[in-house]
Protein backbone atom coordinates (compact mmCIF):
# COMPACT_ATOMS: atom_id res chain seq x y z
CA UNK A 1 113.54 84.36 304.81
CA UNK A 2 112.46 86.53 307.68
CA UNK A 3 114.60 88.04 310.59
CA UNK A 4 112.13 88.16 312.83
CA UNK A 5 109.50 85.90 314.86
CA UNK A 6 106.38 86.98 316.47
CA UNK A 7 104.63 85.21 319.30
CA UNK A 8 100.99 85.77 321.45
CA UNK A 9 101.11 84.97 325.27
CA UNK A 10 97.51 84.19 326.34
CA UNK A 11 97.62 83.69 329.70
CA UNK A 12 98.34 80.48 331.81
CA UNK A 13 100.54 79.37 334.47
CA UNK A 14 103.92 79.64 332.68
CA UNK A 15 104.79 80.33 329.01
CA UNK A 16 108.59 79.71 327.92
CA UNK A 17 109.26 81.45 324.66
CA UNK A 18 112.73 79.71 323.37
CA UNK A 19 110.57 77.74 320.94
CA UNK A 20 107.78 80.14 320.28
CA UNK A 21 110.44 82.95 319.39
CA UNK A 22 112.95 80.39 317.95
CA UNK A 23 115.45 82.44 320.27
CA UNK A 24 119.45 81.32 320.31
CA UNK A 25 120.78 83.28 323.19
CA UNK A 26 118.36 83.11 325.86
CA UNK A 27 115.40 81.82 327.42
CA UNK A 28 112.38 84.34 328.23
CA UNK A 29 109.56 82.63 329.97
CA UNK A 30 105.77 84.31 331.20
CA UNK A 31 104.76 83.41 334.68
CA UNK A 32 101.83 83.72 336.96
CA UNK A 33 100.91 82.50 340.34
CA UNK A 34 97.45 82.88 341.24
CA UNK A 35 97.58 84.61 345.39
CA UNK A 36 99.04 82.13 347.70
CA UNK A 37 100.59 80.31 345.31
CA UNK A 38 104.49 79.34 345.01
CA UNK A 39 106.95 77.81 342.46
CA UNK A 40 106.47 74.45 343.83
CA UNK A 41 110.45 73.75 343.86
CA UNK A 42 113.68 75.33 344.75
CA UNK A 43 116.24 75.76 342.20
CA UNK A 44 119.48 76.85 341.20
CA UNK A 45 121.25 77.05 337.31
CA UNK A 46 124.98 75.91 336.70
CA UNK A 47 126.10 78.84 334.05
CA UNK A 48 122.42 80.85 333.65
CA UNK A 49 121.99 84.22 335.60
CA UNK A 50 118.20 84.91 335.54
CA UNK A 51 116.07 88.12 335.52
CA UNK A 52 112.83 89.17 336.53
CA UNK A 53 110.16 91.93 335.93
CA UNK A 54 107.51 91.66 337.99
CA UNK A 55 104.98 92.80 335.82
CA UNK A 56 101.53 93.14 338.12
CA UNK A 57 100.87 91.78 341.93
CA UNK A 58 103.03 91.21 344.92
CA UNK A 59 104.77 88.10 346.04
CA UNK A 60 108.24 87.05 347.65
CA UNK A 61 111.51 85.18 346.12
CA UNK A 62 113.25 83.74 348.67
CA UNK A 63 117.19 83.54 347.91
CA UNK A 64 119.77 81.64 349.57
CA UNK A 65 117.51 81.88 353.03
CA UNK A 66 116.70 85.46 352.43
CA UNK A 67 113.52 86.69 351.64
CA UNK A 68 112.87 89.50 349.05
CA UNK A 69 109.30 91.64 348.87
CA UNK A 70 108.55 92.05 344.89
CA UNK A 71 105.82 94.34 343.28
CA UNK A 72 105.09 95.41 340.38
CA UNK A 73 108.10 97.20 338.38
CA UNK A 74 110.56 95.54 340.35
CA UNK A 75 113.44 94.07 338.66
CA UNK A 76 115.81 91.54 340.21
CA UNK A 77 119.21 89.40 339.12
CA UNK A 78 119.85 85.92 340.61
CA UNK A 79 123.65 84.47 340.06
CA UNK A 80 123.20 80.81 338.61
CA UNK A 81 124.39 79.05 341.69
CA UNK A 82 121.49 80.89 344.23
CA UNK A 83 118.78 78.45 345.25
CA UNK A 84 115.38 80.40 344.78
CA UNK A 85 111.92 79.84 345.03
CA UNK A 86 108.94 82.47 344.43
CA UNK A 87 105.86 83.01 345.80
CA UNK A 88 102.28 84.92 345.16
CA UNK A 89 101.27 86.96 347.90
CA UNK A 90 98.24 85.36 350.29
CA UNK A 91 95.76 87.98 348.87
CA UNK A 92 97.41 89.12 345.30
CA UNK A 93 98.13 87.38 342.15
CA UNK A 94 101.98 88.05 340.83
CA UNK A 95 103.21 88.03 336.80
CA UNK A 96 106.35 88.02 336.39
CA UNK A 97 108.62 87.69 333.28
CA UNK A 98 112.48 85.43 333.52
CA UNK A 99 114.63 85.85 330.94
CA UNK A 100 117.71 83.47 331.42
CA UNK A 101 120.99 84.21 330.07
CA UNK A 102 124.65 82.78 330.23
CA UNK A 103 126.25 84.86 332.78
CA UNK A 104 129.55 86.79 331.77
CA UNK A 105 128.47 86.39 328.15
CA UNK A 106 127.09 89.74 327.31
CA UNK A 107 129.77 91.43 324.98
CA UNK A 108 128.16 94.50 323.02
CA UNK A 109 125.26 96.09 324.48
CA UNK A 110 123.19 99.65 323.21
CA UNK A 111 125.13 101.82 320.78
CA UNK A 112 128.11 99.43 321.13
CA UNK A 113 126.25 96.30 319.45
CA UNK A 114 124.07 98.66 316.86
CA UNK A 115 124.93 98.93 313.47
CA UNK A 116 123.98 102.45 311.95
């Protein structure tokens, strides 16, 4: 048995990994709005924290009312109970990547977690 799993993201709208990657401790998903696009909802999470690398374009979140400018290699952390929404810019396409975790459950990280 293998200790590994290996995926290909081709494009498309959104791309959620969990299943792909078999993964147990988080959820990873690939986004992209084309330019004016938007996340066509607002939500929050009840225990997930979520992260995102904007990978290429420019675009907005909007959290809890306030708006926040995102380009490329920007990172940004959202507590579970913020209501967000994103959005493209009107002349740019924006990639992102989410990875969604249980927040407070990180124990080990780095050197701490590695085995040598």
């Amino acid at each position: 048995m293998k200790n590994y799993d290996k995926t290909t993201v081709k494009g498309g709208a959104r791309t959620e990994l969990h299943d792909l990657l078999h993964l147990t401790g988080a959820e990873i998903s690939v986004n992209a709005l084309p330019a004016g696009a938007s996340v066509p909802f607002v939500h929050a999470h009840k225990q997930n924290e979520e992260i995102y690398a904007i990978l290429s374009g420019k675009g907005k979140a909007v959290i809890d009312g306030e708006t926040v400018v995102l380009s490329a290699g920007d990172w940004l952390r959202i507590s579970p109970a913020a209501k967000r929404q994103f959005f493209a810019a009107e002349n740019e396409a924006i990639e992102y990547l989410c990875i969604q975790v249980k927040e407070g459950s990180l124990e080990n990280y780095t050197a701490s977690d590695a085995l040598l």
